[in-house]
C-alpha atoms as a PDB file:
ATOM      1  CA  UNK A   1       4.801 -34.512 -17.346  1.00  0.00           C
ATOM      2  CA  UNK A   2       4.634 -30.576 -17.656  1.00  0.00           C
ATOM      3  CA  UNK A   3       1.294 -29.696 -18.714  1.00  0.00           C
ATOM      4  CA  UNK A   4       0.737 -26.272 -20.509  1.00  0.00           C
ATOM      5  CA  UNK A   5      -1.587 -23.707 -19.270  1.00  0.00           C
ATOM      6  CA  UNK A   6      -4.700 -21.732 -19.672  1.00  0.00           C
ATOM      7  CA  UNK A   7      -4.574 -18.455 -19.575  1.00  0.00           C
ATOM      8  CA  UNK A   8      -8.258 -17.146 -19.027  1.00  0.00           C
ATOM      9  CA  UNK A   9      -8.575 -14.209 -21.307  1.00  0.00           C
ATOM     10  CA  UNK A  10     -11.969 -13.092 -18.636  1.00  0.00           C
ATOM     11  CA  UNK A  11      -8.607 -10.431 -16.705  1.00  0.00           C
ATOM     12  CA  UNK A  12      -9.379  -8.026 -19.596  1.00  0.00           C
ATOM     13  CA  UNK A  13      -5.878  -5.869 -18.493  1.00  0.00           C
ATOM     14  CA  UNK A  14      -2.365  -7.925 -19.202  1.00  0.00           C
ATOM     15  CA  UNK A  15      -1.068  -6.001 -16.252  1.00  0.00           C
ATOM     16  CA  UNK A  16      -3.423  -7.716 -14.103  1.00  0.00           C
ATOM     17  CA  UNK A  17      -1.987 -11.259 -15.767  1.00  0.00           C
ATOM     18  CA  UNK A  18       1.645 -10.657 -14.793  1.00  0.00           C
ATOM     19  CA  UNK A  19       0.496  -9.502 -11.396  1.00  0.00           C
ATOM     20  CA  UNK A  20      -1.404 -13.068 -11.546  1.00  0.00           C
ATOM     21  CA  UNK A  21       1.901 -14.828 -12.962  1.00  0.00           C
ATOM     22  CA  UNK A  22       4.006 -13.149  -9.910  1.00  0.00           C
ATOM     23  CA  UNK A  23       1.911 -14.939  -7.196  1.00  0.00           C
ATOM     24  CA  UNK A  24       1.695 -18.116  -8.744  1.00  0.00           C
ATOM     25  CA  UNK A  25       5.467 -18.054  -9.157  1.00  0.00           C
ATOM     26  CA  UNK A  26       5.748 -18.275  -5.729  1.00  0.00           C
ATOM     27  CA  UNK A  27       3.629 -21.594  -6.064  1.00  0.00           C
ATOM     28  CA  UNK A  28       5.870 -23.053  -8.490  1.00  0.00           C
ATOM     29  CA  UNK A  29       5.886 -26.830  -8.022  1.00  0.00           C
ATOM     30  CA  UNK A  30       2.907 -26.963  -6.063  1.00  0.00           C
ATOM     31  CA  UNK A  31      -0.026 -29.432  -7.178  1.00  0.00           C
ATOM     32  CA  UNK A  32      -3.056 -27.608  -8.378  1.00  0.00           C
ATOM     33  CA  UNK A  33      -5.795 -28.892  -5.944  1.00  0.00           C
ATOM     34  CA  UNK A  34      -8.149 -27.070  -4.118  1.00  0.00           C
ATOM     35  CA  UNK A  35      -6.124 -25.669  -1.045  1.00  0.00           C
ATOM     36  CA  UNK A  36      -3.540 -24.444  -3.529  1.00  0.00           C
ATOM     37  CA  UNK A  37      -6.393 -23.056  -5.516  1.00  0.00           C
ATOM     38  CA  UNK A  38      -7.638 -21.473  -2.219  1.00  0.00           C
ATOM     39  CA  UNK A  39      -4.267 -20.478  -1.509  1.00  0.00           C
ATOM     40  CA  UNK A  40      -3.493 -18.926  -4.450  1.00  0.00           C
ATOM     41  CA  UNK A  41      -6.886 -16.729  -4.444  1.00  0.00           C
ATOM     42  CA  UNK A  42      -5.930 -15.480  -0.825  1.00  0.00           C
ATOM     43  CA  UNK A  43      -2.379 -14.998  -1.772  1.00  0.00           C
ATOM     44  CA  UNK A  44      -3.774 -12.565  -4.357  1.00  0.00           C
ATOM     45  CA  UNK A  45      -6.382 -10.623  -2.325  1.00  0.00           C
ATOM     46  CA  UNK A  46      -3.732 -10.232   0.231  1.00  0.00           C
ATOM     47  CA  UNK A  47      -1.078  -8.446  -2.351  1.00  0.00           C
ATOM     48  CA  UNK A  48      -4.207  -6.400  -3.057  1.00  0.00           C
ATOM     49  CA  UNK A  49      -3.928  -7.542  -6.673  1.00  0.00           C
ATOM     50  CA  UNK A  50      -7.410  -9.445  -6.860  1.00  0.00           C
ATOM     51  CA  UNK A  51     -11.466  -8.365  -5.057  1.00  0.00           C
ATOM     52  CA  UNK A  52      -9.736  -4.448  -4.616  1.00  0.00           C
ATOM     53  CA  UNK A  53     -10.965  -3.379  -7.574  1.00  0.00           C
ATOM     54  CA  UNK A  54      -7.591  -1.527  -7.369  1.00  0.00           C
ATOM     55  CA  UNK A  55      -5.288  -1.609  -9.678  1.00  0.00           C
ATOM     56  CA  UNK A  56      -1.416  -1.110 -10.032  1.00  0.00           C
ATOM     57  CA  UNK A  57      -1.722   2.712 -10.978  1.00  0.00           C
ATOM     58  CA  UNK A  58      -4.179   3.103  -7.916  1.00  0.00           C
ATOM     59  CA  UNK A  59      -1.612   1.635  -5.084  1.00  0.00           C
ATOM     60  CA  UNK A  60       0.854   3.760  -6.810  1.00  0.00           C
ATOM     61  CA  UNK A  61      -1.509   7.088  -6.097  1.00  0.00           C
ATOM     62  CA  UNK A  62      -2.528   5.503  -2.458  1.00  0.00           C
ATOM     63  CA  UNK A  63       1.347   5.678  -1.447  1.00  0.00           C
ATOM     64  CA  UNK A  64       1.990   8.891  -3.011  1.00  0.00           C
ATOM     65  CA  UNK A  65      -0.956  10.233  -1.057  1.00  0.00           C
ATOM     66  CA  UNK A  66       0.432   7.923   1.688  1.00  0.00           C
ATOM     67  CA  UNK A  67       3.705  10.382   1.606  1.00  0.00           C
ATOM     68  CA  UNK A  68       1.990  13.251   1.747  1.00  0.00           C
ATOM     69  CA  UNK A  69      -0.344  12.895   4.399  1.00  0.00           C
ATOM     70  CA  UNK A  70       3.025  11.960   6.299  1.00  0.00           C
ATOM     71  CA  UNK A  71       4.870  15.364   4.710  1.00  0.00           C
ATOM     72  CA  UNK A  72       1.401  17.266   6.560  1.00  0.00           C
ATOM     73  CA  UNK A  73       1.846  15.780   9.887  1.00  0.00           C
ATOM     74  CA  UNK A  74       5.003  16.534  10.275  1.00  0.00           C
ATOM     75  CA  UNK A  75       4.740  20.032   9.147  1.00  0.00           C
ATOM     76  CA  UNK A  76       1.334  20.303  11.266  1.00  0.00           C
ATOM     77  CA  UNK A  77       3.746  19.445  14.126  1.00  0.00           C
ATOM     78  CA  UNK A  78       6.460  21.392  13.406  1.00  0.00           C
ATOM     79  CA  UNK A  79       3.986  24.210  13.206  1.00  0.00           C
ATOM     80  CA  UNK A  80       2.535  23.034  16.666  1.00  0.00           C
ATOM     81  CA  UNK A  81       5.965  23.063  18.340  1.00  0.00           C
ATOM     82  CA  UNK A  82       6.516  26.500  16.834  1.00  0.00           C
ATOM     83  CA  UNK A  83       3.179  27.839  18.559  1.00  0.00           C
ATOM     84  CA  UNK A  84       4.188  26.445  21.534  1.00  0.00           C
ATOM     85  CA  UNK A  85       7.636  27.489  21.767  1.00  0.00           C
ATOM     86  CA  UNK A  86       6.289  31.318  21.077  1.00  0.00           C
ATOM     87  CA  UNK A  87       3.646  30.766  24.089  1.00  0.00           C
ATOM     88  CA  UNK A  88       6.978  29.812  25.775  1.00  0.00           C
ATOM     89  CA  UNK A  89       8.736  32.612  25.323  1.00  0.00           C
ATOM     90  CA  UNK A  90       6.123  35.479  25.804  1.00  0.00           C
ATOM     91  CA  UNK A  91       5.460  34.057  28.854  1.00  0.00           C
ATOM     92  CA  UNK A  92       9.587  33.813  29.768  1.00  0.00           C
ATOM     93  CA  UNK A  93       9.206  37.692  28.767  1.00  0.00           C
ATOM     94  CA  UNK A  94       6.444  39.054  30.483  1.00  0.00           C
ATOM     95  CA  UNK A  95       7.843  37.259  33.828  1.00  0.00           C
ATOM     96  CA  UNK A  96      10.776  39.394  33.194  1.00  0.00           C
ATOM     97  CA  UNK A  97       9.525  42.376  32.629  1.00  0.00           C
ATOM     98  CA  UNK A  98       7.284  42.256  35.790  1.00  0.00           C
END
């Protein structure tokens, strides 16, 4: 027999419940005893969406920043391999013109 379930209303943000929902879909037809229980709160800390104190909006901005950080390395290296290839060639020049 399906039994119905209890929704604790403590998760103050509904984005937070359908985050909840997701990972417990995933459990679907699983008993509800205590390693499932256990499972279930690890499965959620380990999609970040439970003990982060981070919500959906905030992993959003984390992989925006993620992107840029990569967009300044590579430009930081594109600037280094510039440098160097200058140094390269004014030393190429002065050996010529000695």
């Amino acid at each position: 027999m399906v039994k119905p379930w209890s929704i604790s209303t403590t998760v103050r943000n509904p984005e937070r419940i359908r985050d909840f929902l997701k990972i417990l879909k995933t459990m679907e037809g699983e008993g509800w005893s205590r390693t499932n229980q256990k499972k279930f709160q690890i499965l959620l800390i380990q999609h970040k969406f439970y003990g982060y104190g981070i919500g959906r909006e905030d992993l959003e901005k984390e992989e925006e920043i993620k992107k840029e950080i990569k967009k300044e390395i590579k430009t930081i290296k594109r600037e280094r391999k510039k440098k160097r290839f200058c140094k390269l060639l004014r030393a190429k020049a002065r050996s010529v013109l000695i």
